[in-house]
Protein backbone atom coordinates (compact mmCIF):
# COMPACT_ATOMS: atom_id res chain seq x y z
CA UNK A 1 -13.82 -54.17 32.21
CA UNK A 2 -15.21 -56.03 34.75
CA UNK A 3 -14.37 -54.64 39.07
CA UNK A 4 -14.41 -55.88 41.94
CA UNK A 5 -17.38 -56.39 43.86
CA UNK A 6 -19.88 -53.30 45.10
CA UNK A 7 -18.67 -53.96 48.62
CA UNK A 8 -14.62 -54.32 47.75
CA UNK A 9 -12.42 -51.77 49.53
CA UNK A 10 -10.57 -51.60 45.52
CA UNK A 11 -14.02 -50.25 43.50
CA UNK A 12 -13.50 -46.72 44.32
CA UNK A 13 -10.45 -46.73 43.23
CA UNK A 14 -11.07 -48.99 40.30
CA UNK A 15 -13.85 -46.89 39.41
CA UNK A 16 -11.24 -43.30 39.58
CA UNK A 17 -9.05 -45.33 37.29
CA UNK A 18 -11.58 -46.66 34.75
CA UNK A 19 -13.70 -43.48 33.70
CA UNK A 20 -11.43 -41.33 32.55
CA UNK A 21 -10.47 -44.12 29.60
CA UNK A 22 -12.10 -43.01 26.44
CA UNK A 23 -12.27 -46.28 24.85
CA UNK A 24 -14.23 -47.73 28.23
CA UNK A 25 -17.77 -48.78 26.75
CA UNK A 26 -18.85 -50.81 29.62
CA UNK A 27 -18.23 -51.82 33.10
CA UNK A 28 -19.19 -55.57 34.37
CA UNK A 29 -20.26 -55.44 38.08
CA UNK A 30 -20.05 -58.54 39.89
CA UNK A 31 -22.05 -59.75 42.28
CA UNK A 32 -24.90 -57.81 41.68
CA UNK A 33 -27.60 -57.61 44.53
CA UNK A 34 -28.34 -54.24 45.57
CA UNK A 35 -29.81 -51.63 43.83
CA UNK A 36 -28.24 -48.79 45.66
CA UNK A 37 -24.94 -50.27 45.42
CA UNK A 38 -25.43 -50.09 41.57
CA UNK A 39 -26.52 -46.67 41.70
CA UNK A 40 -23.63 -45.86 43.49
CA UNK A 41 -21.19 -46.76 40.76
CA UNK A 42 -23.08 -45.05 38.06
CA UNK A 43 -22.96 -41.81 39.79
CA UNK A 44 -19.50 -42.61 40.83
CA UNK A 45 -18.94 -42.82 37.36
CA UNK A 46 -20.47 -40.00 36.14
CA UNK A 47 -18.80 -37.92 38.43
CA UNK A 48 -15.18 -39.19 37.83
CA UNK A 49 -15.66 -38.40 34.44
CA UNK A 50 -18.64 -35.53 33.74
CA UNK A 51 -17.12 -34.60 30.62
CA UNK A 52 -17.64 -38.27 28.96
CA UNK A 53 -19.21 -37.78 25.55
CA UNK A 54 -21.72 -40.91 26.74
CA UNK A 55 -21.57 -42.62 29.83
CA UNK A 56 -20.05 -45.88 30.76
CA UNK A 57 -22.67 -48.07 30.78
CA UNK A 58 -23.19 -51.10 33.42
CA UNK A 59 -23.85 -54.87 33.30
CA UNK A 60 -24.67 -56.62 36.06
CA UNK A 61 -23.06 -60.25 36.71
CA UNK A 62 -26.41 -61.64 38.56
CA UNK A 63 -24.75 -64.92 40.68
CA UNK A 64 -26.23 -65.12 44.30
CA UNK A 65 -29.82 -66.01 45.25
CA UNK A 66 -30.19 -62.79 46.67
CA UNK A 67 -29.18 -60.93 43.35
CA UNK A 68 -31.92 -62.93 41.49
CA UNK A 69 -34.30 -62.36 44.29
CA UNK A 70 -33.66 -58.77 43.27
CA UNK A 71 -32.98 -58.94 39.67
CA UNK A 72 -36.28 -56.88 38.71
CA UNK A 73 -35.01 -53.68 41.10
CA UNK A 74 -31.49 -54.16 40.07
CA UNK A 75 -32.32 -54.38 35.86
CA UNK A 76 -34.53 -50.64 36.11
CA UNK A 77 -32.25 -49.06 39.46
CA UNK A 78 -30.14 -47.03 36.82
CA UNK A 79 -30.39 -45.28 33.35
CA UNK A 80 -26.76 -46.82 32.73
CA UNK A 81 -27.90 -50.29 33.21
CA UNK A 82 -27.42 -52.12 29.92
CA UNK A 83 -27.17 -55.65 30.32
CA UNK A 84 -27.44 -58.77 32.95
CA UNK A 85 -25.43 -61.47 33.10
CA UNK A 86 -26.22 -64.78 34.79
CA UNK A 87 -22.99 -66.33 36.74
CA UNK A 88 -23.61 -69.89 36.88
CA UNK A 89 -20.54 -71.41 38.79
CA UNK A 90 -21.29 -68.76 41.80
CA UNK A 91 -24.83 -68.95 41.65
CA UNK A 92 -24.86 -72.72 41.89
CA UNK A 93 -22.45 -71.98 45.32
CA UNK A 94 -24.90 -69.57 46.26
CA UNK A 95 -27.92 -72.12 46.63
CA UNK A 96 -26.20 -74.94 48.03
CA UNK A 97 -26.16 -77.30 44.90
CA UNK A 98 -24.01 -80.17 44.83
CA UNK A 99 -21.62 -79.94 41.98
CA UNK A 100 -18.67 -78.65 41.09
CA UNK A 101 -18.71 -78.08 37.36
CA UNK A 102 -19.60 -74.88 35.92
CA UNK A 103 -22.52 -74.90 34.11
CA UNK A 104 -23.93 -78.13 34.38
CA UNK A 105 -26.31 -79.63 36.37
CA UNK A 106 -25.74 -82.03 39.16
CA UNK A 107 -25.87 -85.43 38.34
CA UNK A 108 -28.43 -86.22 40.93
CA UNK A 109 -30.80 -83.52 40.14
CA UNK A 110 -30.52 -84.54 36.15
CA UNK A 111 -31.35 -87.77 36.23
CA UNK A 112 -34.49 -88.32 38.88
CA UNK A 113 -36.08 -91.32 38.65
CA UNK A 114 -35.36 -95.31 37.17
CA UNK A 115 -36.72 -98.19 35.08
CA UNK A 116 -36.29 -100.06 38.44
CA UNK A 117 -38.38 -97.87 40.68
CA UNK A 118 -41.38 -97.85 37.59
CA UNK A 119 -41.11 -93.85 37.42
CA UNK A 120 -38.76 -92.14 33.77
CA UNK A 121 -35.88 -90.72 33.86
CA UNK A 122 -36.69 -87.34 33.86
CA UNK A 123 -33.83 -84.81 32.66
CA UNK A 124 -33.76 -81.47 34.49
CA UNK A 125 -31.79 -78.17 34.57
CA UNK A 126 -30.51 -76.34 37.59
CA UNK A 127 -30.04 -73.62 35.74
CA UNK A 128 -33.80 -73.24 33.74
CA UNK A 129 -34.84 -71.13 36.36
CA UNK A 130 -32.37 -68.80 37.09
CA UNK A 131 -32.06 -68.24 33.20
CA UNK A 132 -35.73 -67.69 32.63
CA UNK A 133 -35.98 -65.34 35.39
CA UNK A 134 -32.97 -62.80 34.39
CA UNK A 135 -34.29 -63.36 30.62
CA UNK A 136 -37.83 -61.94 31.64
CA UNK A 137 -36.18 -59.04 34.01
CA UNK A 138 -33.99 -57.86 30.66
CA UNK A 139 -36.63 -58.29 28.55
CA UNK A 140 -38.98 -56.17 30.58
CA UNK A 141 -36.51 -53.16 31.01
CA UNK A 142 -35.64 -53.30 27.29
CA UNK A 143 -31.75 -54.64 28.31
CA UNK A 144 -29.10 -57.29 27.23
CA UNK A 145 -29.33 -60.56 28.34
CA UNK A 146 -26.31 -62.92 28.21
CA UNK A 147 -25.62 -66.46 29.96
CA UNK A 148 -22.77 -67.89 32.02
CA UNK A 149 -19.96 -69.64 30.65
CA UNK A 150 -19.79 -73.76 29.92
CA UNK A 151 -16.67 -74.56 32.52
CA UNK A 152 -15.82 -77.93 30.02
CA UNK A 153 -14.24 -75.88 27.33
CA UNK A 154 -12.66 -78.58 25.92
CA UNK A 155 -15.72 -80.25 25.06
CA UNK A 156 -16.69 -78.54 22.53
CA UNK A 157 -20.29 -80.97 22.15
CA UNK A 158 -20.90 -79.72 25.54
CA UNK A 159 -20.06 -76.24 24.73
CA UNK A 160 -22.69 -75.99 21.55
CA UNK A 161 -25.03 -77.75 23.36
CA UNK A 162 -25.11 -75.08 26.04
CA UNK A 163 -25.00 -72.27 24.22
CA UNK A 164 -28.18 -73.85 22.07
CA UNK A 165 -29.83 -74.33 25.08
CA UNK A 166 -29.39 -70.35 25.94
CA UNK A 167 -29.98 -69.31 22.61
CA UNK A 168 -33.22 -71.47 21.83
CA UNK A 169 -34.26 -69.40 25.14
CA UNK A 170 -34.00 -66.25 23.42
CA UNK A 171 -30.49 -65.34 25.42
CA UNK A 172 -28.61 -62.20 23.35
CA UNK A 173 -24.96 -64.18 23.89
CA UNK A 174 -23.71 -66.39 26.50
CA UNK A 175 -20.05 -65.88 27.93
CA UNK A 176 -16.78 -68.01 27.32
CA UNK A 177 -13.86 -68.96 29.09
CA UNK A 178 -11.49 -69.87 26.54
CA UNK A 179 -10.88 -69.12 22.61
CA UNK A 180 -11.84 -72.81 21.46
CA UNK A 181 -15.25 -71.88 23.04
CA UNK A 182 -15.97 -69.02 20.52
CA UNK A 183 -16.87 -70.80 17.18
CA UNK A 184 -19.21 -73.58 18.75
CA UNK A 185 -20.82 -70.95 20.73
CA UNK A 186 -21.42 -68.48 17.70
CA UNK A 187 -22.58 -71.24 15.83
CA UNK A 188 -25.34 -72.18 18.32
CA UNK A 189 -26.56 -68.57 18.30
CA UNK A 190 -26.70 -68.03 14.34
CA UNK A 191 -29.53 -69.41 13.11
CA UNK A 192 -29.56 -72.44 10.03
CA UNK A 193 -30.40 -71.93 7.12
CA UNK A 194 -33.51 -74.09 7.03
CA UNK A 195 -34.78 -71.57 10.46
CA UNK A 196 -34.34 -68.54 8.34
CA UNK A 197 -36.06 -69.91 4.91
CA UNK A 198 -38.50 -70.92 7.46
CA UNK A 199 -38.95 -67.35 9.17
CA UNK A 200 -39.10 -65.52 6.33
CA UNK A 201 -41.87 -67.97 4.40
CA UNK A 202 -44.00 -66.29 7.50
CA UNK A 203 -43.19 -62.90 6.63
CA UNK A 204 -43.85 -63.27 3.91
CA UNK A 205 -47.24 -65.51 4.09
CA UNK A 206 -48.32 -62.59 6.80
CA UNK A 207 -47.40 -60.14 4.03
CA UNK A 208 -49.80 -61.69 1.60
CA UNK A 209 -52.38 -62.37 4.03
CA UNK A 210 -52.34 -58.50 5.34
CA UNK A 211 -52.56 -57.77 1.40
CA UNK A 212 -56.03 -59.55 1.53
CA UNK A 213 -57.23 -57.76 4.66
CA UNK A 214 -56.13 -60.59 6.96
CA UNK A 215 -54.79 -60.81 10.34
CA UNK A 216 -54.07 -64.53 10.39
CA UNK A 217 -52.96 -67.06 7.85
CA UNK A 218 -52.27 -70.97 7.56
CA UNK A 219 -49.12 -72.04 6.96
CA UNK A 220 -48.02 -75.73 6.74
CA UNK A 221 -51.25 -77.08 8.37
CA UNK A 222 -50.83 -74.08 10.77
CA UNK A 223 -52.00 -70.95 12.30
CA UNK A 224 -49.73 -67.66 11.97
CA UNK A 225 -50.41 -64.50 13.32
CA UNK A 226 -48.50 -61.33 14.24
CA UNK A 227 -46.86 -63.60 17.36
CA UNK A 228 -45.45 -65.53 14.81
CA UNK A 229 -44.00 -62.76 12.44
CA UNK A 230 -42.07 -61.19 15.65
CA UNK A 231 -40.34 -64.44 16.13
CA UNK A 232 -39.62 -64.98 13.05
CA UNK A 233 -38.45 -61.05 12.15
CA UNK A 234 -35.81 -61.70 15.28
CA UNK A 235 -34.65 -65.24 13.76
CA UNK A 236 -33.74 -63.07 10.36
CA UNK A 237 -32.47 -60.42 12.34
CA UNK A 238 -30.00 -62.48 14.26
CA UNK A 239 -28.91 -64.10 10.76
CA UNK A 240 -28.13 -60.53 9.14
């Protein structure tokens, strides 16, 4: 269920009506920025409901500059802290960019550059940084990390290509808006066929190398070490 916002005059209400509901898992918290504001609902919480059998765990909706400025304190403020979320549409509000489409990057910040002026066109992403930044903070506290939503969800080229982007990253999931979003976006995040024969060759030539009392092995006119058997144990992982 996701609340209203920490400082909403509703989320101590909303929070008296939520924890008593036994099939409650999770709680999305919007607008995420303070760490004592997220402590706050966890013990609120807790002490709605002591008698939980496990407690309702948190995920934080990171979409202000001020939330990612804090993203580090806000992914280890609270045992029950199990996932961030990156908001795009709000976060691009937050910093002043110049677009109104969810998601996607302004035109003028994608495209810098011409054939007339002598310098490329030169692609970019508003939202590579933001993403990379929450990634790191979940990875580092061991949590969930999951990107915004693709506002065109009736394209669904635009959609895959999205959630490819967020999976190639090494994003857990990446939100939708609408059900014709759900199969392009699960496709982008299972891996092909060819990436999983591909993983598990290394396994497997790490397997055989470790066999012969070695750390590293060439594959395919390449080096692989134990870097490249973690990546490719999680590509077979997310296939299974």
């Amino acid at each position: 269920m996701r609340v209203n916002a920490a400082d909403s005059r509703f989320i101590a209400q909303e929070i008296r009506a939520l924890a008593t509901l036994p099939r409650l898992d999770a709680v999305i918290v919007p607008k995420a920025e303070r760490a004592g504001d997220i402590v706050a609902i966890a013990d609120q919480l807790r002490a709605a409901a002591p008698d939980r059998a496990s407690p309702v765990a948190l995920e934080l909706l990171i979409e202000t500059a001020l939330g990612l400025v804090n993203v580090d304190a806000l992914a280890a403020c609270h045992d029950s802290v199990a996932a961030l979320h990156l908001g795009v549409g709000d976060f691009a509000a937050s910093i002043g960019a110049r677009s109104s489409d969810i998601g996607v990057s302004p035109d003028g910040y994608r495209h810098v550059g011409s054939a007339q002026s002598g310098y490329a066109s030169a692609p970019l992403d508003l939202f590579a940084y933001p993403m990379m930044r929450l990634l790191v903070a979940a990875r580092a506290r061991g949590l969930i990390a999951i990107d915004g939503p693709c506002g065109a969800f009736r394209d669904a080229t635009l959609t895959e290509s999205s959630a490819q982007k967020a999976a190639a990253m090494g994003f857990d999931g990446k939100q939708v808006i609408h059900p014709d979003q759900i199969e392009p976006t699960l496709r982008a995040f299972m891996p092909s066929e060819q990436e999983l024969a591909q993983a598990q060759r290394i396994v497997e030539a790490m397997e055989q190398a470790e066999a012969q009392g070695q750390g590293a092995v060439t594959l395919d006119g390449k080096m692989i070490d134990y870097a490249n058997v973690r990546m490719a144990r999680r590509i077979i992982a997310l296939g299974s």
